[in-house]
Protein backbone atom coordinates (compact mmCIF):
# COMPACT_ATOMS: atom_id res chain seq x y z
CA UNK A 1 119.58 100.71 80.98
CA UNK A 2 117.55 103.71 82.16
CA UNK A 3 114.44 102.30 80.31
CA UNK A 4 114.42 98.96 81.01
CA UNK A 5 114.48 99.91 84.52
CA UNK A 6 111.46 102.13 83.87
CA UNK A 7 109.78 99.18 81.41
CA UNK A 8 110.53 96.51 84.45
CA UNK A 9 108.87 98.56 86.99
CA UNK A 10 106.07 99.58 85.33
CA UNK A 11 105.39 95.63 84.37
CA UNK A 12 106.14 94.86 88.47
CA UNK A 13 103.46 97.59 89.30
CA UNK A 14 101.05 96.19 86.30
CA UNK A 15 101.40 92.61 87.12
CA UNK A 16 100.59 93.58 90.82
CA UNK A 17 97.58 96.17 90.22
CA UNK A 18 95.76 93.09 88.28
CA UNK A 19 96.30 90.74 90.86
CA UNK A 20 95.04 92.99 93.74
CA UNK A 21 92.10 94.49 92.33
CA UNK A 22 90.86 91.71 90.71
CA UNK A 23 92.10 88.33 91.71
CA UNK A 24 93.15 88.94 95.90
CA UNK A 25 89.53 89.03 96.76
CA UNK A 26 88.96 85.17 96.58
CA UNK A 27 92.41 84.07 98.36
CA UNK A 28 92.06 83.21 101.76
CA UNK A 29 93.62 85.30 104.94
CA UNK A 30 96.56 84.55 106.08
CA UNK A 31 96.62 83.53 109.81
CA UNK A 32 99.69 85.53 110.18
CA UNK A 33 97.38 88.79 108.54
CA UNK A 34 95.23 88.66 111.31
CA UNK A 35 98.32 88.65 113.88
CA UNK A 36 100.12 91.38 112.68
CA UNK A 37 96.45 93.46 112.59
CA UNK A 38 96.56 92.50 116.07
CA UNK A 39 99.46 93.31 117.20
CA UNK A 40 99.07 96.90 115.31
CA UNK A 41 96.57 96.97 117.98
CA UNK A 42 98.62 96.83 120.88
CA UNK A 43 101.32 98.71 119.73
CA UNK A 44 98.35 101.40 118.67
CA UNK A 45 97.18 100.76 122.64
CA UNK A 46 99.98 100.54 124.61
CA UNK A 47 102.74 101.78 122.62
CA UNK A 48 106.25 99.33 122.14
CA UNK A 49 105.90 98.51 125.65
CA UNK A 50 103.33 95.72 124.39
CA UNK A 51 103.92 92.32 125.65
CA UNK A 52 104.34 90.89 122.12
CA UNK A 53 107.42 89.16 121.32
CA UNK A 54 106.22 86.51 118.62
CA UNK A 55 106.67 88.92 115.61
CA UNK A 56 110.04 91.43 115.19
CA UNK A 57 108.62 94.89 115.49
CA UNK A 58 109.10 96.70 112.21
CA UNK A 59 106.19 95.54 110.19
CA UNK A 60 103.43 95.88 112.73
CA UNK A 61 105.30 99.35 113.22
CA UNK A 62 105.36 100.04 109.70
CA UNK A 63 101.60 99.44 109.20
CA UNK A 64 101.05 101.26 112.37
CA UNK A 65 102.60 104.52 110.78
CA UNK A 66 100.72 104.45 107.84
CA UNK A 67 97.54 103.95 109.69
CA UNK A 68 98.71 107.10 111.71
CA UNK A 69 99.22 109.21 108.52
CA UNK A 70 95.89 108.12 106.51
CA UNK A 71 93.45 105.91 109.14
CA UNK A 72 92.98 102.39 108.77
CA UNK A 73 93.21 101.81 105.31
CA UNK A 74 94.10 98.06 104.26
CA UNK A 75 94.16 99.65 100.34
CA UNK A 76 96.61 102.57 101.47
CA UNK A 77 99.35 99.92 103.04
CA UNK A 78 98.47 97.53 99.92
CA UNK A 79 99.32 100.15 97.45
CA UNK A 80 102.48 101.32 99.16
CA UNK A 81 103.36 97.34 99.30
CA UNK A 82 102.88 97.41 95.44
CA UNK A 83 105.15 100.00 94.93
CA UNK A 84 107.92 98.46 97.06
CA UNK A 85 107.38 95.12 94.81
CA UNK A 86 107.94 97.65 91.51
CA UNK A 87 111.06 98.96 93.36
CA UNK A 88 112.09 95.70 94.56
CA UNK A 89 112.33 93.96 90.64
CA UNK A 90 114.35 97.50 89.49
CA UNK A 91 116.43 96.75 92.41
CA UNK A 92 117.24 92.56 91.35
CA UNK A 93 118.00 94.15 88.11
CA UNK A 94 120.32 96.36 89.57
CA UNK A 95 121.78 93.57 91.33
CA UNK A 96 122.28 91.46 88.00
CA UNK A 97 124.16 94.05 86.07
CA UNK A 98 126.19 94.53 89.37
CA UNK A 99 127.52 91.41 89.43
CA UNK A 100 127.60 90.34 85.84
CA UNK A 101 126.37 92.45 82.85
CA UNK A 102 122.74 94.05 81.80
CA UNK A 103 121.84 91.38 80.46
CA UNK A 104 121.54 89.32 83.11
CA UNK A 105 120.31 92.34 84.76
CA UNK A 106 117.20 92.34 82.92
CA UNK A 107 117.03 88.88 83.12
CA UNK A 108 116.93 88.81 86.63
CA UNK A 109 114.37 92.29 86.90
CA UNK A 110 111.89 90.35 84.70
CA UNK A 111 111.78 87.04 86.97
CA UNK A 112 111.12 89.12 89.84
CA UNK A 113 108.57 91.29 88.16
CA UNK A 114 105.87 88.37 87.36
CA UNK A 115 106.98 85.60 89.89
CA UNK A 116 103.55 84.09 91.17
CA UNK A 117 104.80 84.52 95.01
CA UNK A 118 106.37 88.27 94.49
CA UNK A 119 103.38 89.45 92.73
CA UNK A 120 100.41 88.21 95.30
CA UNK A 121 102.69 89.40 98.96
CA UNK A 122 101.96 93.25 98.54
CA UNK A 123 98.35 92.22 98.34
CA UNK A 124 98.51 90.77 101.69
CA UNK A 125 99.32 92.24 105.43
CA UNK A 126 102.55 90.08 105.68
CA UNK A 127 106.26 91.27 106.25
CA UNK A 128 107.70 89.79 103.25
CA UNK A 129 107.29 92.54 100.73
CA UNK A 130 109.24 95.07 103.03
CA UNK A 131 111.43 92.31 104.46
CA UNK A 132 112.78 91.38 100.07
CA UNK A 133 112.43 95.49 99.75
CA UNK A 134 115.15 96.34 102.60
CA UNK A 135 116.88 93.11 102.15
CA UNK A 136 117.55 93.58 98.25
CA UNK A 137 118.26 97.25 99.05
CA UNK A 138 121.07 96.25 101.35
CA UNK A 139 122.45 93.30 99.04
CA UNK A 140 122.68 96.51 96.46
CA UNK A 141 124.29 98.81 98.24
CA UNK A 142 126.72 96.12 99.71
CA UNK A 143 127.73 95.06 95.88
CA UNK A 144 128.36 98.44 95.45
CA UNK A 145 130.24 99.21 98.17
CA UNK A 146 133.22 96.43 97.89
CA UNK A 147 133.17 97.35 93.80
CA UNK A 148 133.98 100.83 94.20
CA UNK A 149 137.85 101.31 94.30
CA UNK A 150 139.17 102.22 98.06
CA UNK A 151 140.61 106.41 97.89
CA UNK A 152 143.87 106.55 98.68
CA UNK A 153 145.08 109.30 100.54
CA UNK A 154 148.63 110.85 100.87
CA UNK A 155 150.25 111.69 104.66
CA UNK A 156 149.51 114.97 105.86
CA UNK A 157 152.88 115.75 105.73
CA UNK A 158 153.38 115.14 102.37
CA UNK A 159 150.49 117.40 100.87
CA UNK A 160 149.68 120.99 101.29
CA UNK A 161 147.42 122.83 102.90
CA UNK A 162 145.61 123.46 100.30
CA UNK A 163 145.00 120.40 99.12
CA UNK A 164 143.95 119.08 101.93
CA UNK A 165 141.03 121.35 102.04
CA UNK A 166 140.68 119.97 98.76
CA UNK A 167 140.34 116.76 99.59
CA UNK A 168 137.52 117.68 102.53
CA UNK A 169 136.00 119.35 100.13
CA UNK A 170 135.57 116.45 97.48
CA UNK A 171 135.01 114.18 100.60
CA UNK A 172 131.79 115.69 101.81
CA UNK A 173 130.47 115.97 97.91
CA UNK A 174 130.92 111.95 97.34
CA UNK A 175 130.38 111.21 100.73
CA UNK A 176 126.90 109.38 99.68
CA UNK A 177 128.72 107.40 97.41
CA UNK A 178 131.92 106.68 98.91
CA UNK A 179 132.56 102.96 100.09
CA UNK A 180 132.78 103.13 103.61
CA UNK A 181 129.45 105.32 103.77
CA UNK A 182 127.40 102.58 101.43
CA UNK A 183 128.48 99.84 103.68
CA UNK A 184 127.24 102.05 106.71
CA UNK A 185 123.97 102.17 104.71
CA UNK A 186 123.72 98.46 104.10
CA UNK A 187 124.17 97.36 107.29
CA UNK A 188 121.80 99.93 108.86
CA UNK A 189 119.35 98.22 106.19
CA UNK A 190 120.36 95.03 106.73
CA UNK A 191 119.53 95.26 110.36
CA UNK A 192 115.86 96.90 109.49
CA UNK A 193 115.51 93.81 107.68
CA UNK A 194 116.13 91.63 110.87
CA UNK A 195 113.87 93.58 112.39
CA UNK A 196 111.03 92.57 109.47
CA UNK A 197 112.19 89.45 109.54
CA UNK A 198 114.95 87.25 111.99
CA UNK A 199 115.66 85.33 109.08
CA UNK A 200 118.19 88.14 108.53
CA UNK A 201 120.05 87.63 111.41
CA UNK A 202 123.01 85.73 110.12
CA UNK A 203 123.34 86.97 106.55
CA UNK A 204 125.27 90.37 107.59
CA UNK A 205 128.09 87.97 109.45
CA UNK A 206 128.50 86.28 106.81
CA UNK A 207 128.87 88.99 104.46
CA UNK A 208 131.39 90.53 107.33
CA UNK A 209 133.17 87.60 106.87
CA UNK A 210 133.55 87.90 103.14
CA UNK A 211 135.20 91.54 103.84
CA UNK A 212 138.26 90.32 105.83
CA UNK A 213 138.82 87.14 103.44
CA UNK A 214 139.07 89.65 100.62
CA UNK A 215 142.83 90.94 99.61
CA UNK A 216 142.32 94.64 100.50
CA UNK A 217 144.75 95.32 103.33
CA UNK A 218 144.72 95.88 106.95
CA UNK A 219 141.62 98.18 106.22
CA UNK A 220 139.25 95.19 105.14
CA UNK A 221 139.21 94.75 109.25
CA UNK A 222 137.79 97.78 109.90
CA UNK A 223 135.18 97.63 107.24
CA UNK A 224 133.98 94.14 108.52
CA UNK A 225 133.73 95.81 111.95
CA UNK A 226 131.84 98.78 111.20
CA UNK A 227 129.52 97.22 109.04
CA UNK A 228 128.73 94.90 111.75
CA UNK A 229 128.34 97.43 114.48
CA UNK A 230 126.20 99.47 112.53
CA UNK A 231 123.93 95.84 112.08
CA UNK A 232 124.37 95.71 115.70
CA UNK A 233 123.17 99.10 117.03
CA UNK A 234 120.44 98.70 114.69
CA UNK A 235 119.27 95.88 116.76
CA UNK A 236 119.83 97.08 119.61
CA UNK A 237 116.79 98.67 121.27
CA UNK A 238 115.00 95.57 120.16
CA UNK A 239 117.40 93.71 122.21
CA UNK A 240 117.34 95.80 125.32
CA UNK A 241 112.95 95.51 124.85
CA UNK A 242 113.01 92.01 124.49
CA UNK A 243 115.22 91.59 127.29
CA UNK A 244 113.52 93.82 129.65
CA UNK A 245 110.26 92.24 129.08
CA UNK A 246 111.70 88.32 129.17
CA UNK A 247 114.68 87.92 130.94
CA UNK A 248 116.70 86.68 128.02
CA UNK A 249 118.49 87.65 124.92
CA UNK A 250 116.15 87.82 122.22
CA UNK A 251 117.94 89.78 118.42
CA UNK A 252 114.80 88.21 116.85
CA UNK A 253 112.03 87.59 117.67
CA UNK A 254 109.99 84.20 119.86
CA UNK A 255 109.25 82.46 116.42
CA UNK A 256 112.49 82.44 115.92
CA UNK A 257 115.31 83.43 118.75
């Protein structure tokens, strides 16, 4: 599977080299382009205490750090933008063998890889590359987490000392992989993609309802909580920003609520 990954991304980064460098120049600018430009501006200006509630915050603050690290270069944020679209189609793959077989996997890597729409965003200063990037990401590690088998462990009083340090000591080697700590992930990426995008904003309940209809014991509760208060505290300083600056309660963003 290793090389197909490889083989999709490299077709992904191909597809969207050819269309940057030689077919972008004669589209025309987005209006929303020239808003988030702007509103790189303020932030650049005044800082997150900007006025600006139309947009969420992370793209304009994602262009604004790369504009920090290497100046204004449009080509710098395009090229990083291509590489999340080459990461993105490895990632739909990923997705397809997840939850059916490699197959479909490939399948699935290969649509994403030339689809007209994927293939011109990174070209252009608009949230949806990151916004599919995070979002897919998430989706991933979310599949992941509710297919990996839940560790059991034994009372305390029925195991030894021993083997309890044992146990720590496994825990804290598979801790990036274990269940609990990918659905921490997922929702900490699920709420960076609310913050790209407040389309997001009602995808993660969803999903947190999923958990608790699922037959996995009293636990499934307390998965379906934590992965919604780690969406939640994600949000949060958004929240407590938007608030401050209009009165109301604002996840998103004005565009969108």
């Amino acid at each position: 599977m290793r090389k197909y990954l490889i083989g999709i991304f490299t077709l992904a980064l191909g597809v969207r080299l050819c269309y940057l460098f030689f077919l972008s120049a004669a589209r025309p600018v987005h209006v929303d382009e020239w808003s988030y430009y702007q509103l790189v501006n303020e932030f650049w200006l005044a800082g997150v205490d900007s006025n600006f509630v139309y947009h969420p915050p992370l793209y304009p603050l994602f262009m604004l750090a790369i504009f920090k690290v290497v100046g204004v270069s449009f080509i710098a944020l395009q090229v990083i933008q291509l590489l999340m679209g080459g990461l993105t189609a490895v990632l739909a793959a990923l997705i397809g063998k997840e939850i059916s077989n490699e197959k479909i996997g490939l399948i699935a890597g290969l649509v994403y890889a030339v689809s007209i729409r994927p293939v011109q965003m990174p070209a252009m200063l608009l949230s949806e590359t990151l916004f599919t990037f995070l979002l897919i990401l998430a989706v991933w590690l979310f599949i992941k987490a509710i297919k990996k088998p839940q560790p059991q462990i034994s009372p305390i009083a029925q195991i030894g000392l021993r083997k309890i340090c044992g146990y720590l000591c496994k825990l804290m080697v598979s801790l990036p992989n274990h269940p609990w700590f990918l659905l921490t992930y997922s929702g900490l990426l699920f709420g960076l993609a609310a913050l790209t995008r407040s389309i997001a904003l009602v995808l993660p309940f969803l999903l947190a309802g999923y958990l608790i209809i699922r037959k996995e014991g009293r636990a499934k509760f307390l998965r379906s909580a934590i992965f919604v208060v780690i969406f939640a505290v994600t949000l949060l300083p958004w929240v407590i920003r938007n608030y401050r600056i209009t009165g109301r309660f604002m996840p998103g963003s004005a565009s969108y609520g």
